[in-house]
PDB file of N, CA and C in Angstrom:
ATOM      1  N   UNK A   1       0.829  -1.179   0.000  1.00  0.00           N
ATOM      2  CA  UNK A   1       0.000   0.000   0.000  1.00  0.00           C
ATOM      3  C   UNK A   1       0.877   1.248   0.000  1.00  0.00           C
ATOM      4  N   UNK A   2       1.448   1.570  -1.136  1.00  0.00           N
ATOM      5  CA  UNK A   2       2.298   2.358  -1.245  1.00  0.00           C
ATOM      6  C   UNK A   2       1.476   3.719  -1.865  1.00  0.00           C
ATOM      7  N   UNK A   3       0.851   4.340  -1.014  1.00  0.00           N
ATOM      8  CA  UNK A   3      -0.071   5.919  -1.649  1.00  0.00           C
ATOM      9  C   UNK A   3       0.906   6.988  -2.147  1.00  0.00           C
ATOM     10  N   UNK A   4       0.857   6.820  -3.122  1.00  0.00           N
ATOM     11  CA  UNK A   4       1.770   8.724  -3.298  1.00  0.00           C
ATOM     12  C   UNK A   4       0.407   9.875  -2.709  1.00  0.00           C
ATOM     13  N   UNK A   5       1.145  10.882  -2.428  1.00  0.00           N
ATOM     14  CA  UNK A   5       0.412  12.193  -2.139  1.00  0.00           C
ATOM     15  C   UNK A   5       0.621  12.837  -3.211  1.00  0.00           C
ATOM     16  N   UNK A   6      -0.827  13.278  -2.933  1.00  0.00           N
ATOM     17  CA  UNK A   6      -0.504  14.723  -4.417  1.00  0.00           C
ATOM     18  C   UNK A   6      -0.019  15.910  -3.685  1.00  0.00           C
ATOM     19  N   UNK A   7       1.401  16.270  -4.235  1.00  0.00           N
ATOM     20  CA  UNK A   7       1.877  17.673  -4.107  1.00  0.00           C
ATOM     21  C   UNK A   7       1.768  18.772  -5.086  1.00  0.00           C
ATOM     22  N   UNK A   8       1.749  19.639  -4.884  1.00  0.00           N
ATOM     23  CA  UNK A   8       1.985  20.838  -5.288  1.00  0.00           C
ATOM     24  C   UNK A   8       3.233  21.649  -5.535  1.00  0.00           C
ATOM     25  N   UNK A   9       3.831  21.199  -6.978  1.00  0.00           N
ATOM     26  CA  UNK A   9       4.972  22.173  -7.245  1.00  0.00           C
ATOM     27  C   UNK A   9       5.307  23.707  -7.152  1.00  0.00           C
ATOM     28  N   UNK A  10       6.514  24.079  -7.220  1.00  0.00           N
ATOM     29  CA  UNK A  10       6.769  25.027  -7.022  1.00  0.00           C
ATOM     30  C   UNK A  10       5.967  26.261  -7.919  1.00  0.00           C
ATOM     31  N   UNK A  11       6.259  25.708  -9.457  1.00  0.00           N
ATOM     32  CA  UNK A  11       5.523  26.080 -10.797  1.00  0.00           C
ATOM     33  C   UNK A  11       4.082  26.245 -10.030  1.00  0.00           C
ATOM     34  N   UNK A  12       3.254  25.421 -10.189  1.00  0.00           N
ATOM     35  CA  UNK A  12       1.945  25.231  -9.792  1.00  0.00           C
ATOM     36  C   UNK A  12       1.306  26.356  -8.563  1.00  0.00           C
ATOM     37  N   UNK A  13       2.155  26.599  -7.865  1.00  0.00           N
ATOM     38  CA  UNK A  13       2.262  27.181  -6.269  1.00  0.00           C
ATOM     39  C   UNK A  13       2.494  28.503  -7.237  1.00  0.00           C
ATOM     40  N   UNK A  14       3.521  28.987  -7.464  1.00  0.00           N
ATOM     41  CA  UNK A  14       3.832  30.230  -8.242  1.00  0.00           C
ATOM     42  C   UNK A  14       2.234  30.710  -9.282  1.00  0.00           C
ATOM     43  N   UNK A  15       1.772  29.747 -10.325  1.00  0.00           N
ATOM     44  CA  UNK A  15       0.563  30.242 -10.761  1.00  0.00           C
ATOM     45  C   UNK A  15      -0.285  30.405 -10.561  1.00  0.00           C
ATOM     46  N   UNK A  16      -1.294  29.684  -8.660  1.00  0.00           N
ATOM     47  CA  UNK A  16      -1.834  30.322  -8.220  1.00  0.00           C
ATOM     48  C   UNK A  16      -1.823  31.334  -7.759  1.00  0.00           C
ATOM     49  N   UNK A  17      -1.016  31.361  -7.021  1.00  0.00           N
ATOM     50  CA  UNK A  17      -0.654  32.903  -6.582  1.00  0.00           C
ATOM     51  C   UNK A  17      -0.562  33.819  -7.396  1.00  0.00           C
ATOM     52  N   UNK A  18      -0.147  33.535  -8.277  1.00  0.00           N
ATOM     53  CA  UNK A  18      -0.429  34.427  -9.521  1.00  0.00           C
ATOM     54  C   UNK A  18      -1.451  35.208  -9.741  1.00  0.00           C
ATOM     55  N   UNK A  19      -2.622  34.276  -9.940  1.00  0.00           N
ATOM     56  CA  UNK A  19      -3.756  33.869 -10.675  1.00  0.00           C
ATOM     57  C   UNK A  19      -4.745  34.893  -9.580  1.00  0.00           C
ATOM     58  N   UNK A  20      -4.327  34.787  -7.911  1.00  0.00           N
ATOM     59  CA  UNK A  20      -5.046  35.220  -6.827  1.00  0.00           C
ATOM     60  C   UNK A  20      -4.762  36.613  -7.019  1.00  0.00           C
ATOM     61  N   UNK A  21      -3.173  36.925  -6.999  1.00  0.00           N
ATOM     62  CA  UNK A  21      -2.894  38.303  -6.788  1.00  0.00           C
ATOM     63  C   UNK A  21      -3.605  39.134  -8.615  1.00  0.00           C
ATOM     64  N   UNK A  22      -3.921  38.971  -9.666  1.00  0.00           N
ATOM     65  CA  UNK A  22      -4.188  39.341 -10.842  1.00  0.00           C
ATOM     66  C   UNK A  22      -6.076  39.599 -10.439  1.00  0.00           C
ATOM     67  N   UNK A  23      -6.487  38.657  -9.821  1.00  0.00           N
ATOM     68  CA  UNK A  23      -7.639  39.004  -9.165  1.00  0.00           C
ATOM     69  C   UNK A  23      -8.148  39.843  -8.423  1.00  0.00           C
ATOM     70  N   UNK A  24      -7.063  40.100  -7.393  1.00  0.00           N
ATOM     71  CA  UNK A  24      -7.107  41.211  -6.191  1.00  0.00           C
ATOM     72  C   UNK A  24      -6.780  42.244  -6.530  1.00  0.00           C
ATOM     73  N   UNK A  25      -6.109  42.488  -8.041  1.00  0.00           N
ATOM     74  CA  UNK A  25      -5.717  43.601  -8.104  1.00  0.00           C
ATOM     75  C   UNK A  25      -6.849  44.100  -8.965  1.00  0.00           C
ATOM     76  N   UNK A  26      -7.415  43.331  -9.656  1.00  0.00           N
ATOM     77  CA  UNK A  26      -8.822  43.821 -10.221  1.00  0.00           C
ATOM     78  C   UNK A  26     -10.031  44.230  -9.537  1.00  0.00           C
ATOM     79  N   UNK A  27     -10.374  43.411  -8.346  1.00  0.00           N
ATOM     80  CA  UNK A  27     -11.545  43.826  -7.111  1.00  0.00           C
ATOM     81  C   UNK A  27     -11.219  45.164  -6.420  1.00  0.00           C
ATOM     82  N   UNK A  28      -9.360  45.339  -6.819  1.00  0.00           N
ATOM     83  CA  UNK A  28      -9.186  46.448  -6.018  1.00  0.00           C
ATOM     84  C   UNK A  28      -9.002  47.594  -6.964  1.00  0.00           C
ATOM     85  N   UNK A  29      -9.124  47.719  -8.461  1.00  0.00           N
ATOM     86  CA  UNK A  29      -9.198  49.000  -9.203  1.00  0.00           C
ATOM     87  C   UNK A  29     -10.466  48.915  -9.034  1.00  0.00           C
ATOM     88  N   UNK A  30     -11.498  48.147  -8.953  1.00  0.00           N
ATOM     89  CA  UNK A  30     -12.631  48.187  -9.253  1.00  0.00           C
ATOM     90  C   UNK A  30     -13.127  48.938  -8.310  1.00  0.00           C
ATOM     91  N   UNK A  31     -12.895  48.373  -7.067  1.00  0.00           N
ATOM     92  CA  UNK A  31     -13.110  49.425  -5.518  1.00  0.00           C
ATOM     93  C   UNK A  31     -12.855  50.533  -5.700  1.00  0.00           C
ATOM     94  N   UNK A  32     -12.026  50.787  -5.941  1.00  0.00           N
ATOM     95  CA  UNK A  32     -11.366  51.947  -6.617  1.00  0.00           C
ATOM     96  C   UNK A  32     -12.392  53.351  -7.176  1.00  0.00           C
ATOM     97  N   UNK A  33     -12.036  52.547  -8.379  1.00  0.00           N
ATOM     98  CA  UNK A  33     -13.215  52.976  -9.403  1.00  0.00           C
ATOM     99  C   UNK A  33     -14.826  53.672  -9.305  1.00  0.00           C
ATOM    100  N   UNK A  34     -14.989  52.696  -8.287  1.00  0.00           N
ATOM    101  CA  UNK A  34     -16.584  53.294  -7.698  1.00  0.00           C
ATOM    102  C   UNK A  34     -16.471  53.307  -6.651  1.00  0.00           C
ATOM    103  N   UNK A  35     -15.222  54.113  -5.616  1.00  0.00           N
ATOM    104  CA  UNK A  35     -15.350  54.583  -4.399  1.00  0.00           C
ATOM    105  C   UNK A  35     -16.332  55.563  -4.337  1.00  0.00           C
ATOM    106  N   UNK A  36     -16.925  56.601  -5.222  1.00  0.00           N
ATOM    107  CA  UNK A  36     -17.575  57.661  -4.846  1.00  0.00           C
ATOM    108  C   UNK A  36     -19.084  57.033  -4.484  1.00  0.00           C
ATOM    109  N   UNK A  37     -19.571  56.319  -5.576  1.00  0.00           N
ATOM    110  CA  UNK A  37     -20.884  55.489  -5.060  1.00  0.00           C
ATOM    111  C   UNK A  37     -21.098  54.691  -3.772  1.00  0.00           C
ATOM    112  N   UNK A  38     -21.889  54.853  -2.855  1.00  0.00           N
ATOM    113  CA  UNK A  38     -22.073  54.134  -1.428  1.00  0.00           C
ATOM    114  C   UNK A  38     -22.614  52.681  -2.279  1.00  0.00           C
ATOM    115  N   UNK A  39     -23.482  52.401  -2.915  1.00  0.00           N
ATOM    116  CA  UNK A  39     -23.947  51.213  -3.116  1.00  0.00           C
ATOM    117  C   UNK A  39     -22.649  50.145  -3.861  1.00  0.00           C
ATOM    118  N   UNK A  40     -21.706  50.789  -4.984  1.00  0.00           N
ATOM    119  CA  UNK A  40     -21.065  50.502  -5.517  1.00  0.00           C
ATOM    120  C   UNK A  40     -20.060  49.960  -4.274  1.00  0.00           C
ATOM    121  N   UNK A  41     -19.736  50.990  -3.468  1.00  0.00           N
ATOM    122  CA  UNK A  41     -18.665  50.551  -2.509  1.00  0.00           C
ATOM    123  C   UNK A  41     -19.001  49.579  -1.827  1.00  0.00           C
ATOM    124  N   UNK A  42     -20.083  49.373  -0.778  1.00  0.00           N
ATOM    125  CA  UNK A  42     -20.599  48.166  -0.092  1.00  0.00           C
ATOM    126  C   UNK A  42     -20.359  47.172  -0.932  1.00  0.00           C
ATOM    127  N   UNK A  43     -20.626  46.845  -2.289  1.00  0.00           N
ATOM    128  CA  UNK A  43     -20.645  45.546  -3.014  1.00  0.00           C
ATOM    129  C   UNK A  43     -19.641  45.393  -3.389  1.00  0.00           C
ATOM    130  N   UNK A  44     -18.380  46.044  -3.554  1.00  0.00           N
ATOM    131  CA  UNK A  44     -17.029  45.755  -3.774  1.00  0.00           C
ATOM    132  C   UNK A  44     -16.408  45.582  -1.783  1.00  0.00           C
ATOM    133  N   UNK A  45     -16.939  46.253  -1.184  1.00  0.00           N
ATOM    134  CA  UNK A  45     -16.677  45.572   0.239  1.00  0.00           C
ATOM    135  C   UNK A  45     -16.579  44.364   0.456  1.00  0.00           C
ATOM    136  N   UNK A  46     -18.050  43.848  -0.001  1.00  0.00           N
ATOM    137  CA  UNK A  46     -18.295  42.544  -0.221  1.00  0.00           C
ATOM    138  C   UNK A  46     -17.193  41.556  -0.603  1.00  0.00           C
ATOM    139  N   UNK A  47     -17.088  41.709  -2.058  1.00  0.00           N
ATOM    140  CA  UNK A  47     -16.319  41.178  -2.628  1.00  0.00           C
ATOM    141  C   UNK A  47     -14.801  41.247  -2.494  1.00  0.00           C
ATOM    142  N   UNK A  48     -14.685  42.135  -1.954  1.00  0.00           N
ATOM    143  CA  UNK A  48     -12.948  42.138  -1.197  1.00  0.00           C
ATOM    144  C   UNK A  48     -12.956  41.409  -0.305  1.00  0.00           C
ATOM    145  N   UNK A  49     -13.826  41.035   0.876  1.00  0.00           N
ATOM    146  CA  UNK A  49     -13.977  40.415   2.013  1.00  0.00           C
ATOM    147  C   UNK A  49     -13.709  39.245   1.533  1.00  0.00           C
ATOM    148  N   UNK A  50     -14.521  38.826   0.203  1.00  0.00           N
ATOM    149  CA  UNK A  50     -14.956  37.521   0.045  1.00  0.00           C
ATOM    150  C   UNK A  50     -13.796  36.943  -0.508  1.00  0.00           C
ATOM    151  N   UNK A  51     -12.711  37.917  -1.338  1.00  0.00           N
ATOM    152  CA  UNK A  51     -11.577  37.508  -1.845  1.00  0.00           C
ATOM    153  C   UNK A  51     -10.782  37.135  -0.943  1.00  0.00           C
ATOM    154  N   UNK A  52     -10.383  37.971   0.243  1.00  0.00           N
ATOM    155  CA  UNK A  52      -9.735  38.363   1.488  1.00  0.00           C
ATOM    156  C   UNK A  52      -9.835  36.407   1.945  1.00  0.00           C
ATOM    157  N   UNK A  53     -11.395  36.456   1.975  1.00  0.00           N
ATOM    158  CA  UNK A  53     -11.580  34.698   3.456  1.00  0.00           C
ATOM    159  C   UNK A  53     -11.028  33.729   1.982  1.00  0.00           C
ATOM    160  N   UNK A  54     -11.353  33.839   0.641  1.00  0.00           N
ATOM    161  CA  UNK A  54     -10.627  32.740   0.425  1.00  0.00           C
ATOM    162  C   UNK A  54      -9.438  32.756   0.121  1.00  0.00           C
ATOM    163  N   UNK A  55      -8.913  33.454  -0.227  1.00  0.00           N
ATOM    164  CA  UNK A  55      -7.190  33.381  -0.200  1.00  0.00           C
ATOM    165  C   UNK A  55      -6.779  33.017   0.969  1.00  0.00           C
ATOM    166  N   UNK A  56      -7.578  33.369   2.231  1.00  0.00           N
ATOM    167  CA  UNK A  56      -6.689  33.102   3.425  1.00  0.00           C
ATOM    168  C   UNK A  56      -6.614  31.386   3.806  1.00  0.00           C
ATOM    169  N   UNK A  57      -8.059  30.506   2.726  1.00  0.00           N
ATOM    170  CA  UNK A  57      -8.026  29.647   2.953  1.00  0.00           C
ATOM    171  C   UNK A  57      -7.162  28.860   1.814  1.00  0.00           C
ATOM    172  N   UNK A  58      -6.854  29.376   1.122  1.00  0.00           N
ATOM    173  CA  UNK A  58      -6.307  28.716  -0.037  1.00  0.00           C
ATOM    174  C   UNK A  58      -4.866  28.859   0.689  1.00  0.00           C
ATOM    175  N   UNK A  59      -4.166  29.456   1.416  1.00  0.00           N
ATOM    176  CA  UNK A  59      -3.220  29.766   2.596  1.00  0.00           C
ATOM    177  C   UNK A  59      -3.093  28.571   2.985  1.00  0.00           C
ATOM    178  N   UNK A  60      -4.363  28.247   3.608  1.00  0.00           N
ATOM    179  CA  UNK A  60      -4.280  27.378   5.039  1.00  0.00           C
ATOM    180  C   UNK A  60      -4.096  26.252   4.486  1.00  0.00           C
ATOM    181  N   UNK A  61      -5.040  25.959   3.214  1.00  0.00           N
ATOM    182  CA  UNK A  61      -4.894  24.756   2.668  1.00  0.00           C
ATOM    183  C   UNK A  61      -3.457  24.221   2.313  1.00  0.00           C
ATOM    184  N   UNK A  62      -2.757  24.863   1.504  1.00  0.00           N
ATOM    185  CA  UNK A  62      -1.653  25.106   0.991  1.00  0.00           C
ATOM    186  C   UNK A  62      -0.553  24.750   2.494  1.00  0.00           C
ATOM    187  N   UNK A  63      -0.654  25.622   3.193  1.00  0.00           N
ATOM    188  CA  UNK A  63       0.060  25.332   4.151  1.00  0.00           C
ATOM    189  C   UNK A  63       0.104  23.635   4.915  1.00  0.00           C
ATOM    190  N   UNK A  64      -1.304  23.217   5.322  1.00  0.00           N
ATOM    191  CA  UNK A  64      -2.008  22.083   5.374  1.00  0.00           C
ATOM    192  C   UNK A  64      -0.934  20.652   4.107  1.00  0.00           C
ATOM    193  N   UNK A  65      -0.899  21.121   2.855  1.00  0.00           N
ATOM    194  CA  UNK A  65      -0.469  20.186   2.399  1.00  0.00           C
ATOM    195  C   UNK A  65       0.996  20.052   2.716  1.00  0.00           C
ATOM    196  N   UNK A  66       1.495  21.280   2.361  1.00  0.00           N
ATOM    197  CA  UNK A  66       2.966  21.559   2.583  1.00  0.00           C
ATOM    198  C   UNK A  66       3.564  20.540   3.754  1.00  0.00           C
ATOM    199  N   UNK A  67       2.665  20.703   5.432  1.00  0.00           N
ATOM    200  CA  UNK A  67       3.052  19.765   6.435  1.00  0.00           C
ATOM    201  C   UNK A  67       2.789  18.553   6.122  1.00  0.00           C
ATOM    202  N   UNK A  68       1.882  18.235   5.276  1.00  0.00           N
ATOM    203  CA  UNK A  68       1.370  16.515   5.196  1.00  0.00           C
ATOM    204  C   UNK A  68       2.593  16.060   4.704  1.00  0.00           C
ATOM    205  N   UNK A  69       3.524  16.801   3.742  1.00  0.00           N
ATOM    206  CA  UNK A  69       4.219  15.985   2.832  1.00  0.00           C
ATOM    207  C   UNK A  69       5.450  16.186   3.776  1.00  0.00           C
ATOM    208  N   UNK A  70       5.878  17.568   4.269  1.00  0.00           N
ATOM    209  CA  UNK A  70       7.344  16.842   4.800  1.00  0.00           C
ATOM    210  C   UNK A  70       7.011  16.317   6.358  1.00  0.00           C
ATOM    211  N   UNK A  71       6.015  15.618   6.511  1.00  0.00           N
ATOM    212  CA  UNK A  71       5.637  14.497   7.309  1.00  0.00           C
ATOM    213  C   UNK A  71       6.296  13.485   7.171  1.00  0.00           C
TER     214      UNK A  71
END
């Protein structure tokens, strides 16, 4: 019963992050953009928040595998 784990390369690791920060930087011209509108702003609040909790979990996860493997 020999399981390999699936890891996550360096490459792979580098293009999410990528992929996250190219995102955040868009939610955040966008914020931006329609700071003067109150309705506009609340819903980019939103959506920063919402970017904010999953990156932090895509973090944890990430981190999470990182220990499984040099286990």
């Amino acid at each position: 019963m020999n399981d390999k784990k699936i890891r996550l390369s360096l490459t792979g690791a580098i293009v999410i992050l990528s992929i996250c920060i190219l995102i955040a930087a868009s939610n955040i011209s966008s914020a931006i953009r329609y700071l003067g509108d109150n309705t506009a702003k609340n819903n980019n609040d939103y959506e920063l928040n919402r970017f904010n909790d999953n990156f932090e979990e895509l973090i944890k996860t990430l981190k999470e595998k990182h220990e499984d493997v040099s286990r």
